[in-house]
Protein backbone atom coordinates (compact mmCIF):
# COMPACT_ATOMS: atom_id res chain seq x y z
CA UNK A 1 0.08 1.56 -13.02
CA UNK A 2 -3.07 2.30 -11.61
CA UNK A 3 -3.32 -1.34 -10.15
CA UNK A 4 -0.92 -4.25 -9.49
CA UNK A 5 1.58 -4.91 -12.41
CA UNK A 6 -0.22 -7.29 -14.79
CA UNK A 7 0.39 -11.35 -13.88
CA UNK A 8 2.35 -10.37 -10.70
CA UNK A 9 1.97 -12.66 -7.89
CA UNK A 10 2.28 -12.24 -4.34
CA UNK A 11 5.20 -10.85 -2.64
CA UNK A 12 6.11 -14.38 -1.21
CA UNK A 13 6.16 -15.85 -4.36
CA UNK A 14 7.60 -12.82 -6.78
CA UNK A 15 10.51 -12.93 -4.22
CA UNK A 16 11.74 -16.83 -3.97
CA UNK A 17 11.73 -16.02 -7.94
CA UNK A 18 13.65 -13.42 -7.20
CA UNK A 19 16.13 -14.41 -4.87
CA UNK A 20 17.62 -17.34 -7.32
CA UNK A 21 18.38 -14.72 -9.89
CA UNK A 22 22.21 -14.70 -8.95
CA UNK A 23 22.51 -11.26 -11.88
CA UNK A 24 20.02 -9.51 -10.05
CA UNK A 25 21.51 -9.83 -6.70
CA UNK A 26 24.99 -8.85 -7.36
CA UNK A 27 23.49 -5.50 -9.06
CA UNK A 28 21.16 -5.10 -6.32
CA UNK A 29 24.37 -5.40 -3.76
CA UNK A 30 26.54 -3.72 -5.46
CA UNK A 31 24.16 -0.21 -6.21
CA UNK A 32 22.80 -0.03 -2.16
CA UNK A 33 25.82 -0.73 -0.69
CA UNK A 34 27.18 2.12 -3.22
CA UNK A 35 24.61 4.22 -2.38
CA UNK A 36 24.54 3.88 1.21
CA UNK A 37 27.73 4.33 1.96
CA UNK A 38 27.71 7.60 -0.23
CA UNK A 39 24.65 9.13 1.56
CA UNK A 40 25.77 7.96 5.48
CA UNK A 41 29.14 9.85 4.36
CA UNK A 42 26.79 13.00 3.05
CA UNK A 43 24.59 13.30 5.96
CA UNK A 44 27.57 13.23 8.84
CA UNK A 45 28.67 16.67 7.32
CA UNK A 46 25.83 17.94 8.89
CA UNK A 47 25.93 18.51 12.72
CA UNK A 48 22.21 19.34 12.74
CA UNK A 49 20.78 16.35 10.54
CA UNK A 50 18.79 15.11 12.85
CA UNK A 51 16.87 18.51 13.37
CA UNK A 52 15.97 18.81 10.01
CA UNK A 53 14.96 15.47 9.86
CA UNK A 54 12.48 16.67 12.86
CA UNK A 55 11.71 19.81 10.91
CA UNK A 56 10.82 17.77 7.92
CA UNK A 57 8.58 15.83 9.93
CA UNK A 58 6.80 18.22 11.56
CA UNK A 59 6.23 20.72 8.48
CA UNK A 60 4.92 17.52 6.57
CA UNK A 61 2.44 16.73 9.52
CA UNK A 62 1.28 20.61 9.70
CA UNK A 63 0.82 20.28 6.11
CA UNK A 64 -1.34 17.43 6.19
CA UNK A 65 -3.54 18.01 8.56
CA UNK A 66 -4.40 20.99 7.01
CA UNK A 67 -4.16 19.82 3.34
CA UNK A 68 -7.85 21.47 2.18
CA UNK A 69 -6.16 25.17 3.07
CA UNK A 70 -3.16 24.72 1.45
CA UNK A 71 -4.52 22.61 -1.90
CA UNK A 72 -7.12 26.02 -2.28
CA UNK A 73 -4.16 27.81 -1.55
CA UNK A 74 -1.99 26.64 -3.93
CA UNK A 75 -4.70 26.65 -6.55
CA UNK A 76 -5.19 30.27 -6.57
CA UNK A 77 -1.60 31.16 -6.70
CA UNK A 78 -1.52 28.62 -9.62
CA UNK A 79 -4.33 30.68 -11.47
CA UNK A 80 -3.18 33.51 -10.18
CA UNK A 81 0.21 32.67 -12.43
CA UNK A 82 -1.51 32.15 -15.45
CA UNK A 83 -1.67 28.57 -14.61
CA UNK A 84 -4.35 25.88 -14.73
CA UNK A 85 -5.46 23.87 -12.35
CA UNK A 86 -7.75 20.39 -12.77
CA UNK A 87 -8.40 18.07 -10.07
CA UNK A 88 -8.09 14.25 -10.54
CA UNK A 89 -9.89 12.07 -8.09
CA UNK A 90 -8.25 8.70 -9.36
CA UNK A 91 -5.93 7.36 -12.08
CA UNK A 92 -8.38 7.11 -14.90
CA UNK A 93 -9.91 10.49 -14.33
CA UNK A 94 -5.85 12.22 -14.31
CA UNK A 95 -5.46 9.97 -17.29
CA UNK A 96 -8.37 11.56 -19.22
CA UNK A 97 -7.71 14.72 -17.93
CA UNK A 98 -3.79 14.79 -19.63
CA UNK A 99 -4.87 12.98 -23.08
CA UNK A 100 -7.22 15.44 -23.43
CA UNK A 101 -5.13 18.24 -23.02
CA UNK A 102 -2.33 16.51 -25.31
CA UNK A 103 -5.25 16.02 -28.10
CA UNK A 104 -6.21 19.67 -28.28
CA UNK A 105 -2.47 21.08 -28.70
CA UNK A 106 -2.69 18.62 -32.14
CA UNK A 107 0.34 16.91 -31.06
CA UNK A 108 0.70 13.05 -31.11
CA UNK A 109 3.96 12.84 -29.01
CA UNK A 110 5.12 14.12 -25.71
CA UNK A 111 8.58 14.37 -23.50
CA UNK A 112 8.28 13.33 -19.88
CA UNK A 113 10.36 14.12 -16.75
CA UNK A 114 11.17 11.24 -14.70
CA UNK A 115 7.77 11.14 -12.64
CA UNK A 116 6.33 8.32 -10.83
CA UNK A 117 3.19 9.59 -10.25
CA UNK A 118 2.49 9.09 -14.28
CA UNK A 119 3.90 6.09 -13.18
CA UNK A 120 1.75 5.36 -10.69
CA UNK A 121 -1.54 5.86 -12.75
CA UNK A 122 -0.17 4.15 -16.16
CA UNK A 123 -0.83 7.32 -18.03
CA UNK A 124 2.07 6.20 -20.76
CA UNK A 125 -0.44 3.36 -21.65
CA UNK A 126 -3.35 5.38 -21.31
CA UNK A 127 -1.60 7.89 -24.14
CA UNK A 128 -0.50 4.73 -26.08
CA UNK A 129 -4.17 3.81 -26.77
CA UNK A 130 -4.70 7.21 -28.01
CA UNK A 131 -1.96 7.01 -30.42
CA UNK A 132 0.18 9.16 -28.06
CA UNK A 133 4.03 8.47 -27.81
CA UNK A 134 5.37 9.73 -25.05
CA UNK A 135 9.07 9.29 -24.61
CA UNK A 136 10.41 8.65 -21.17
CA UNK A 137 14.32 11.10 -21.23
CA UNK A 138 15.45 10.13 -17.62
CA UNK A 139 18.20 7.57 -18.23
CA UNK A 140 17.19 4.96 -16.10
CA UNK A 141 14.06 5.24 -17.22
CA UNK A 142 14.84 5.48 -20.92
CA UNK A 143 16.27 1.72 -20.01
CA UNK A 144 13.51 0.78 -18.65
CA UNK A 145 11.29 1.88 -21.46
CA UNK A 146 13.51 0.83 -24.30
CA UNK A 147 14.07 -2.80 -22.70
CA UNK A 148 10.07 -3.31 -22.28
CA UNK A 149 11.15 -2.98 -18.15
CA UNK A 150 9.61 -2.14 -14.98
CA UNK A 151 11.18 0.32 -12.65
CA UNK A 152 12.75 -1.66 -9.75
CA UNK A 153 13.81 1.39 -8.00
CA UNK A 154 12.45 4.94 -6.76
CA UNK A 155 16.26 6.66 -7.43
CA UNK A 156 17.50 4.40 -10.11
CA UNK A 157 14.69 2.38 -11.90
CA UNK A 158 17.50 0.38 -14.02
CA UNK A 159 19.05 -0.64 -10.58
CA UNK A 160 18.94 -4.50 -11.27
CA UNK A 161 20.26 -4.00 -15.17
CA UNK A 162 24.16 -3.92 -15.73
CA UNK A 163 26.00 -1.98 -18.00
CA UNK A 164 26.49 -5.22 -20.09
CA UNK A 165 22.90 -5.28 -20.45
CA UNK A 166 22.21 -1.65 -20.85
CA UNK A 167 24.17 -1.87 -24.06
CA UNK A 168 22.60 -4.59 -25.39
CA UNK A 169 19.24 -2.94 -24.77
CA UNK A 170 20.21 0.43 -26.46
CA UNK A 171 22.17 -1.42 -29.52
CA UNK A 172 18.98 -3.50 -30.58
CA UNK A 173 16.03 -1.22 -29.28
CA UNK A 174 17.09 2.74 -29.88
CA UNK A 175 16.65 2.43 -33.30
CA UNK A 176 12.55 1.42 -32.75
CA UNK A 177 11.64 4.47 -30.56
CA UNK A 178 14.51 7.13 -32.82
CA UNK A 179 18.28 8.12 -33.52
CA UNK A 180 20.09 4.26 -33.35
CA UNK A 181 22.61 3.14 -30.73
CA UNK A 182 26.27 4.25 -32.99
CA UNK A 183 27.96 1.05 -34.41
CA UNK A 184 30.42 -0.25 -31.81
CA UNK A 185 28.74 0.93 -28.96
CA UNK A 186 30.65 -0.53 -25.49
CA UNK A 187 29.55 -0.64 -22.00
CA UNK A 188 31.20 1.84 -20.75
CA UNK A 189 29.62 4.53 -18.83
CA UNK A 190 30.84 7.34 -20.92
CA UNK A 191 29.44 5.46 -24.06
CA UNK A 192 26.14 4.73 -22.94
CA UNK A 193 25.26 7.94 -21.38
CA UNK A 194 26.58 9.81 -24.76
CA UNK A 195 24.18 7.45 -27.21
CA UNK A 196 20.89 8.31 -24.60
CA UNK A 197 22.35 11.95 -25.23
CA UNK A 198 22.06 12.08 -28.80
CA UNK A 199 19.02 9.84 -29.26
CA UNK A 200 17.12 12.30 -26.75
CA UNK A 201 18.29 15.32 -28.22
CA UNK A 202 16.27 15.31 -31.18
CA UNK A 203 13.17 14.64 -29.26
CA UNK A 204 13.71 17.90 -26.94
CA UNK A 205 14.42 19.47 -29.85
CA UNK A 206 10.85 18.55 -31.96
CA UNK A 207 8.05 18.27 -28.73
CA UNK A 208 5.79 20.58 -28.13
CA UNK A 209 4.26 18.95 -25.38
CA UNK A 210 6.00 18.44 -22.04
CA UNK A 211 4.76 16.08 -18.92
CA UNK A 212 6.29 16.36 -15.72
CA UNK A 213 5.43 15.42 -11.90
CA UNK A 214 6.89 17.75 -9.32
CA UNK A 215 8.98 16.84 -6.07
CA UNK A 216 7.59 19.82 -4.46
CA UNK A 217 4.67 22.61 -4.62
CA UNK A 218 4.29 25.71 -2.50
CA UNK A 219 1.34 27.17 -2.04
CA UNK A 220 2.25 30.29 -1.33
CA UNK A 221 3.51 31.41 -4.75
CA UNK A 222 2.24 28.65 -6.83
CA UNK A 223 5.54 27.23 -7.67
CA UNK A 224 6.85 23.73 -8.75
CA UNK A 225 10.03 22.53 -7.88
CA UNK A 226 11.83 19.22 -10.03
CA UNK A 227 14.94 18.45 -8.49
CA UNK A 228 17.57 16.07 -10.74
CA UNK A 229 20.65 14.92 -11.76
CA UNK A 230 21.00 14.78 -15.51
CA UNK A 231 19.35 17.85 -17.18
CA UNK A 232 16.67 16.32 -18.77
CA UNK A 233 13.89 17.69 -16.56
CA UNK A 234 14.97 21.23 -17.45
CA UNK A 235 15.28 20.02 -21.33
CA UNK A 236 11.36 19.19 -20.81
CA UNK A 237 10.68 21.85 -18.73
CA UNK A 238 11.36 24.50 -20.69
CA UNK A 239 11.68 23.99 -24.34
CA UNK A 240 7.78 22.85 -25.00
CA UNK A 241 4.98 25.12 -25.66
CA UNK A 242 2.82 23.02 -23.29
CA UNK A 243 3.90 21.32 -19.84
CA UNK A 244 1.74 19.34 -17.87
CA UNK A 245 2.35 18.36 -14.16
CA UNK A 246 0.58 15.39 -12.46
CA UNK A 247 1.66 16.01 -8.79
CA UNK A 248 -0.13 14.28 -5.54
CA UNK A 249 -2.00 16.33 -3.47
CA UNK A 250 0.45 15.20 -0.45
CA UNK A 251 3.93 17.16 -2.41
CA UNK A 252 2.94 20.77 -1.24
CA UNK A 253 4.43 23.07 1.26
CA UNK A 254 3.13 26.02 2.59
CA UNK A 255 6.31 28.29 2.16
CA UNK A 256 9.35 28.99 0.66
CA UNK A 257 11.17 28.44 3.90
CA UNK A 258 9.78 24.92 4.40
CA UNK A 259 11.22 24.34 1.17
CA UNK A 260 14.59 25.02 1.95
CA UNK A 261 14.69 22.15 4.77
CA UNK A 262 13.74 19.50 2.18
CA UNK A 263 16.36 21.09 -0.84
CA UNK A 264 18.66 19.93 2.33
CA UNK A 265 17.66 16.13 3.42
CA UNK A 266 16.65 15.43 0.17
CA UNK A 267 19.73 15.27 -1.81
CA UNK A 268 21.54 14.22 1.20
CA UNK A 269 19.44 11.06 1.73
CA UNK A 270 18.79 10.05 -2.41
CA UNK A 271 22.17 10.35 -4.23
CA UNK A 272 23.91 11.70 -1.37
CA UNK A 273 24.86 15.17 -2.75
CA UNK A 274 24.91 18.62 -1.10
CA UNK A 275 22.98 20.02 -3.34
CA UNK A 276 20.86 18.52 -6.93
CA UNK A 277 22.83 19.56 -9.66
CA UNK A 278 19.84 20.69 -11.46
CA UNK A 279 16.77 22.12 -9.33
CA UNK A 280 13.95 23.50 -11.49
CA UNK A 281 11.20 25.76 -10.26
CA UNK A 282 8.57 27.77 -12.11
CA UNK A 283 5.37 29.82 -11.27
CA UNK A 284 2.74 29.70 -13.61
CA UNK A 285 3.61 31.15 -17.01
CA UNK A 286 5.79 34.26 -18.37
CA UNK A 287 5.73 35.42 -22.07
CA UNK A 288 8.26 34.64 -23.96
CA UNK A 289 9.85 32.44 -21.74
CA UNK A 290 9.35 29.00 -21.09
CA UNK A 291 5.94 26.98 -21.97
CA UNK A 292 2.97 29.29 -23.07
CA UNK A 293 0.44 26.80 -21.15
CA UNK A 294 0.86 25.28 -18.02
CA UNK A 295 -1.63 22.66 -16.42
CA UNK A 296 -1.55 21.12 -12.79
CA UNK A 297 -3.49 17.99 -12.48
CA UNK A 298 -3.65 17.07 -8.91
CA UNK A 299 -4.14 13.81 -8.15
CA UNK A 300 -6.03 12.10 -5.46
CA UNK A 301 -5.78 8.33 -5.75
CA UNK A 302 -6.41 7.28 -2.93
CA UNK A 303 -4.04 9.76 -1.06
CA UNK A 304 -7.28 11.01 0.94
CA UNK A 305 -8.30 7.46 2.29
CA UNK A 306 -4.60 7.30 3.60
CA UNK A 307 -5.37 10.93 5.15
CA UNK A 308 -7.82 9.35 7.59
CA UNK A 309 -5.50 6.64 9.05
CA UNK A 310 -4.26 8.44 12.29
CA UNK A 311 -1.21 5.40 12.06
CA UNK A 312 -1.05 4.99 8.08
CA UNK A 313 -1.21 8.67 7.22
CA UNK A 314 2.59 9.30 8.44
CA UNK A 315 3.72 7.23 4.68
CA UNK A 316 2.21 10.53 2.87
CA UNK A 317 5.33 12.50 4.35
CA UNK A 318 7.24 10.49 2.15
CA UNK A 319 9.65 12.81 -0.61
CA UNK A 320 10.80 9.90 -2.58
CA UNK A 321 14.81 9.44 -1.73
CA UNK A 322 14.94 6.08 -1.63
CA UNK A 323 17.57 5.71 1.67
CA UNK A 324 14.83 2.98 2.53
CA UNK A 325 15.29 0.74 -0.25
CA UNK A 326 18.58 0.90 0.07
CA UNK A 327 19.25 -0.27 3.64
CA UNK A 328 16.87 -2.77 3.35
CA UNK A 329 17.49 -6.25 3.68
CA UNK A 330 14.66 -8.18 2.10
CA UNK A 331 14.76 -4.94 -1.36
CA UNK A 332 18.35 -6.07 -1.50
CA UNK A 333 17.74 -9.91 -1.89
CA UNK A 334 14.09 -9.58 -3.42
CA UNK A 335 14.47 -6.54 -5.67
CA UNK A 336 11.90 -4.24 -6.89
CA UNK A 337 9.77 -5.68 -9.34
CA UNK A 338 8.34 -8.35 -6.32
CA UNK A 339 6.02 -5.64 -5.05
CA UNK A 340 4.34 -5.30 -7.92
CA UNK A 341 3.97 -1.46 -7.74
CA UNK A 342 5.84 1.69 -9.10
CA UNK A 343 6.38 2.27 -5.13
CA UNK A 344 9.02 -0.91 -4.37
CA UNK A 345 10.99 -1.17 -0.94
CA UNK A 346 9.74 -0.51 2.81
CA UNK A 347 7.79 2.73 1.49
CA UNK A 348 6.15 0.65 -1.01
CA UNK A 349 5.28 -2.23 1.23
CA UNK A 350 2.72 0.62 3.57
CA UNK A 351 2.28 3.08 0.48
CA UNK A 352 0.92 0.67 -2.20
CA UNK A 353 -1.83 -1.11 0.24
CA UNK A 354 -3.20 2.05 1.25
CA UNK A 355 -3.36 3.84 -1.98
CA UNK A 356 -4.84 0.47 -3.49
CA UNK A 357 -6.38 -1.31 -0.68
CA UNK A 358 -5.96 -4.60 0.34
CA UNK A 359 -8.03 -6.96 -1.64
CA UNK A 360 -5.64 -8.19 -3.83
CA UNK A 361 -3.28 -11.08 -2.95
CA UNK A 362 -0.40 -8.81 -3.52
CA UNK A 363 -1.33 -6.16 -1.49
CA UNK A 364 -2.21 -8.00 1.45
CA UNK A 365 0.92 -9.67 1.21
CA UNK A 366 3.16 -6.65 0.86
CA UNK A 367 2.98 -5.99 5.09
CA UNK A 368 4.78 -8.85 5.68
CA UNK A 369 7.59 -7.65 2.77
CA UNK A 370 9.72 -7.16 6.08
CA UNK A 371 11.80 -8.03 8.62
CA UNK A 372 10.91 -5.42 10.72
CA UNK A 373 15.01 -4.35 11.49
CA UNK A 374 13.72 -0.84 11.95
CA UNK A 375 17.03 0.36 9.13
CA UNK A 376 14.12 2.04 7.06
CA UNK A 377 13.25 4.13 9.93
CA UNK A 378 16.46 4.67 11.09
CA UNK A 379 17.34 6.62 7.14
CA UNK A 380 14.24 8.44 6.52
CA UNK A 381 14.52 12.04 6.45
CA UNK A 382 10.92 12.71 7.48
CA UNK A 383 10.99 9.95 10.43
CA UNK A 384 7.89 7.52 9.01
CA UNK A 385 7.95 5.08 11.41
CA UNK A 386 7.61 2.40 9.29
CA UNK A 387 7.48 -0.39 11.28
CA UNK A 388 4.81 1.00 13.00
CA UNK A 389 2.76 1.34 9.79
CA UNK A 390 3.60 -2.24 8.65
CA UNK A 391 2.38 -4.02 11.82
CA UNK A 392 -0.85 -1.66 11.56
CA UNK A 393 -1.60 -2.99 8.09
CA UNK A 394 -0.88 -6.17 8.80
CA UNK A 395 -3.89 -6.10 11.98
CA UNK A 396 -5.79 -4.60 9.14
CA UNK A 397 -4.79 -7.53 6.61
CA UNK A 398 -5.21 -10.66 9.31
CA UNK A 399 -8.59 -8.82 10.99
CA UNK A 400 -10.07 -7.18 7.62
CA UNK A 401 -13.01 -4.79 8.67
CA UNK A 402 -14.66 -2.08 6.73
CA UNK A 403 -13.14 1.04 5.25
CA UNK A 404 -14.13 3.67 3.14
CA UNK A 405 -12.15 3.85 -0.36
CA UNK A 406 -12.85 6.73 -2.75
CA UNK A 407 -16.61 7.23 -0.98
CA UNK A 408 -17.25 4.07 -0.98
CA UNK A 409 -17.48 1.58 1.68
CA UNK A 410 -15.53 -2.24 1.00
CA UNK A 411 -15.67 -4.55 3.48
CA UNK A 412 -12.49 -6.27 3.94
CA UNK A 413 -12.34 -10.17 4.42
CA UNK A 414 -9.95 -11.79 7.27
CA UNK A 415 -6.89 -12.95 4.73
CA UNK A 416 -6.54 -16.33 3.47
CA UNK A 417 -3.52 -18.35 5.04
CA UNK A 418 -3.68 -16.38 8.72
CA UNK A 419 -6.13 -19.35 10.39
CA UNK A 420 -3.24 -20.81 11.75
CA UNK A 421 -1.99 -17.48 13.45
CA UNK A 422 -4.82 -16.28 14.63
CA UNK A 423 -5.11 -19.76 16.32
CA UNK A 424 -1.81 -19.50 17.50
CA UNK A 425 -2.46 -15.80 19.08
CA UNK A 426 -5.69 -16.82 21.07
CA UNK A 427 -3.76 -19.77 22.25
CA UNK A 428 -0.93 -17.57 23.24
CA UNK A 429 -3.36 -14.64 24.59
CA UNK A 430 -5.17 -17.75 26.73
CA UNK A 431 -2.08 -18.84 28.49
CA UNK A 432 -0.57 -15.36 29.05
CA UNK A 433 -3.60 -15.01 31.15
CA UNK A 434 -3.53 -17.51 33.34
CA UNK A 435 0.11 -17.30 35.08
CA UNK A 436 -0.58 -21.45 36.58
CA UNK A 437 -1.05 -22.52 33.11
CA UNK A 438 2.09 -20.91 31.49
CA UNK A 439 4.43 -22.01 34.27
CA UNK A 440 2.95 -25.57 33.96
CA UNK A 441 3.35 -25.25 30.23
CA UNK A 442 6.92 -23.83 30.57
CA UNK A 443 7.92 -26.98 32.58
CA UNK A 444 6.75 -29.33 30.12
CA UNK A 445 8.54 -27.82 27.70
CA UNK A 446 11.73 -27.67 29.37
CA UNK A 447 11.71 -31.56 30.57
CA UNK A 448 10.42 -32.59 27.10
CA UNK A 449 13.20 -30.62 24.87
CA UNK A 450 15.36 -33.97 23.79
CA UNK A 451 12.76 -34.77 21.97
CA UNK A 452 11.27 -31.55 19.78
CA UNK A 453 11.86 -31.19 16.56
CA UNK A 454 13.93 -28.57 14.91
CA UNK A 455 11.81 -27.58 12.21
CA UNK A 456 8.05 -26.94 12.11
CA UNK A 457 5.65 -29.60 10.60
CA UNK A 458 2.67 -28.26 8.23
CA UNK A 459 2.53 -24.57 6.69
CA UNK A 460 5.45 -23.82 9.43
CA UNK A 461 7.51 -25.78 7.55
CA UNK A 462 8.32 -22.93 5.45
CA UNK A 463 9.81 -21.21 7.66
CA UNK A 464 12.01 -23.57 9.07
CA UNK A 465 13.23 -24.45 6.51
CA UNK A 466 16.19 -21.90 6.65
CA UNK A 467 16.42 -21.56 10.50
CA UNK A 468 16.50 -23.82 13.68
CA UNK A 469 13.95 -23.76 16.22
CA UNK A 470 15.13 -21.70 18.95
CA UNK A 471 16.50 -24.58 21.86
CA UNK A 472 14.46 -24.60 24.86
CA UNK A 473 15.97 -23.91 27.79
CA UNK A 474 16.73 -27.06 30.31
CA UNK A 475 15.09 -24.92 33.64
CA UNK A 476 12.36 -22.38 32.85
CA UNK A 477 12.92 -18.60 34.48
CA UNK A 478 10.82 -18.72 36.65
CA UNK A 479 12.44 -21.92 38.21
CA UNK A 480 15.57 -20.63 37.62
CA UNK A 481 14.37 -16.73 39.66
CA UNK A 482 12.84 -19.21 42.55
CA UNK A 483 16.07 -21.02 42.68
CA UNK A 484 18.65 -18.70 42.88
CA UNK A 485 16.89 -15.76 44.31
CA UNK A 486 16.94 -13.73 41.61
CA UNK A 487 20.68 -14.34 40.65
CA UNK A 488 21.84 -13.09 43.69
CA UNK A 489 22.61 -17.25 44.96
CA UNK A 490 23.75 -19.88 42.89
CA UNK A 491 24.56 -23.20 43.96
CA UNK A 492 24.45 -21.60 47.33
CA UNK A 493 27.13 -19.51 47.43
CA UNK A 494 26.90 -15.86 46.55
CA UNK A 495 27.21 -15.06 43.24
């Protein structure tokens, strides 16, 4: 959606929901681990991994910081192609831009590729209110439609759904959207994937209207490239009369070649495959062959804003695998819908406050969605430090300041609930400062440990709650240096 998900609260609050669903965290450790394991397995075939994970890097930066040559760029090969090209500034002008086009084929239902920019902009509502249909034909996200879901996942949106589930989903919802579940239907994989098969078949089969996102664009040639696992991006891809792509302005390329270092880290690091088993590309139009009207809509959406954060700009290198999400502690125990954006995980936690800002309570509270372990970093094939980004946004949550957001300037309030640490910090900053006062204050700690407490009072309490205090120690270091010379003496012997 183009904002928070509707009645979401803050991360802190979304995730102690979260955390006591038992279901959700056996799914949720069961699929990363799975995954994981798969992709660290994938990646150690290749002896030079970690200099295409520099290449990636390094094209993607190149890329963005020259973004206005390559968007014209890729335009004119677009047109060039006998495609069309329309420029979205934000969700609601993208939105407008695609119902439009859907209204004057005639058409009142449309097939979409599993895309989370769409996502991203709610342009499934949007077409709802027009008395549009459109029919989500990636698996996952056929679950996730049919069960009145949320994607909790950038790979596998059903990720926190079982099979047991899954079937009770298709059996009493398939026959609302289409073709019914069969009678009998089980929960085994081979059963499920076969009803999705024939209840999507007939909608390839009738649409004349296709909507699609695109994991990559090169400007060069003006191609699109979907890359997937099931077929049902090249059923949409092909068989309408009209496609239409919403892609942000951050997915292009300059070349052909740079492409082929992303067809490598990119299946590697999502569903940790050689290759995609389907990757499908396509330049404009071509008689007789494929859709007879293509349309681009290149969205903004705040991607620009992020452009001009020397720190924050690195999350636009982002392709969307998911190895993230699935080394990460806190997405394992909270899950995805506690972010309360189409972009769940580490990613989401620095993509989702800069595309949106941070005036809501969510997205000032999805910097601190971390532990700061550094595993996200570690995984990515493009390198986004994201650590790096998360502290930055959190300086920008606790400090608040003015930015400029889509032209215009909002001034960003200090966050509720930081008083205390900011307190803490000068306190800290004070006694750093003056060496006699820390050494004074380390000694008083030291002689008075017997008695401290071993959880915070107040708002700390929190905290505490599920850890000790750390023990103070019974000499301070700097005793302990001036005692024994540095280590080199102790008890007056050599040590």
């Amino acid at each position: 959606m183009s904002g928070t998900f509707v009645g979401m609260p803050a991360f802190p609050e979304a995730a102690h929901d979260a955390v006591g669903n038992k279901t959700l965290r056996a799914n949720l450790r069961h699929a990363t681990h799975t995954i994981r394991g798969k992709r660290a397995k994938a990646v150690s075939e290749l002896s030079d991994w970690e200099l295409l994970r520099e290449a990636g890097k390094r094209i993607k930066d190149e890329t963005l910081h020259h973004l206005d040559r390559y968007l014209v760029q890729l335009e004119e090969s677009v047109t060039a192609a006998g495609g069309t090209v329309h420029w979205a500034a934000d969700a609601d002008e993208a939105n407008r831009i695609v119902t439009r086009l859907v209204q004057e084929t005639g058409e009142s239902e449309v097939v979409k590729v599993k895309s989370m920019a769409t996502q991203e902009i709610g342009l499934n509502e949007a077409l709802e209110a027009e008395g549009i249909h459109a029919y989500e034909t990636d698996l996952a996200e056929l679950i996730v439609q049919l069960g009145k879901d949320r994607p909790s996942h950038i790979l596998v949106p059903a990720i926190h759904r079982n099979r047991g589930e899954i079937r009770e989903i298709f059996a009493r919802e398939m026959g609302e959207w289409g073709r019914p579940a069969p009678d009998g239907l089980t929960d085994t994989p081979a059963e499920l994937a076969e009803a999705a098969r024939l209840h999507l078949r007939e909608k390839f089969l009738r649409a004349k209207v296709g909507v699609s996102g695109a994991n990559f664009m090169v400007a060069e040639t003006g191609t699109l490239v979907v890359v997937e696992s099931e077929g049902n991006g090249r059923m949409c891809l092909t068989l309408p009369e009209t496609l239409i792509s919403v892609v942000g302005i951050e997915k292009i390329v300059p070349t052909w070649r740079d492409l082929e270092v992303f067809l490598q880290t990119l299946p590697r690091s999502s569903t940790a495959e050689r290759m995609n088993p389907y990757t499908s590309m396509w330049t404009g139009t071509t008689d007789s062959d494929g859709p007879q009207n293509f349309h681009l809509v290149l969205l903004d959406n705040g991607r620009t804003d992020t452009l001009a954060d020397e720190v924050g700009r690195q999350a636009l290198r982002c392709i969307r695998c998911s190895a993230c999400l699935n080394v990460c502690p806190v997405y394992e125990r909270a899950g995805g819908h506690a972010y309360g954006s189409v972009y769940p995980g580490p990613i989401g936690a620095i993509l989702s406050p800069q595309l949106r800002g941070t005036q809501s309570e969510i997205d000032a509270s999805l910097p601190y969605a971390s532990s700061l372990c550094g595993a996200c970093y570690e995984v990515c094939p493009v390198a986004i430090d994201i650590p790096e980004v998360l502290v930055h946004l959190r300086e920008r949550v606790v400090q608040g300041g003015e930015v400029t957001r889509h032209g215009t300037k909002v001034t960003l309030r200090p966050a509720k609930g930081h008083a205390a640490e900011r307190a803490a910090m000068r306190a800290a900053g004070w006694a750093f400062g003056r060496p006699g006062a820390l050494r004074t204050g380390q000694r008083l700690a030291s002689r008075t440990r017997r008695v401290h407490p071993r959880t915070l009072p107040g708002p700390g309490r929190a905290w505490s709650a599920a850890r000790d205090l750390p023990k103070v120690p019974a000499e301070p270091f700097r005793d302990w240096w001036q005692r024994t010379n540095g280590g080199l003496t102790e008890k007056g012997g050599t040590k």
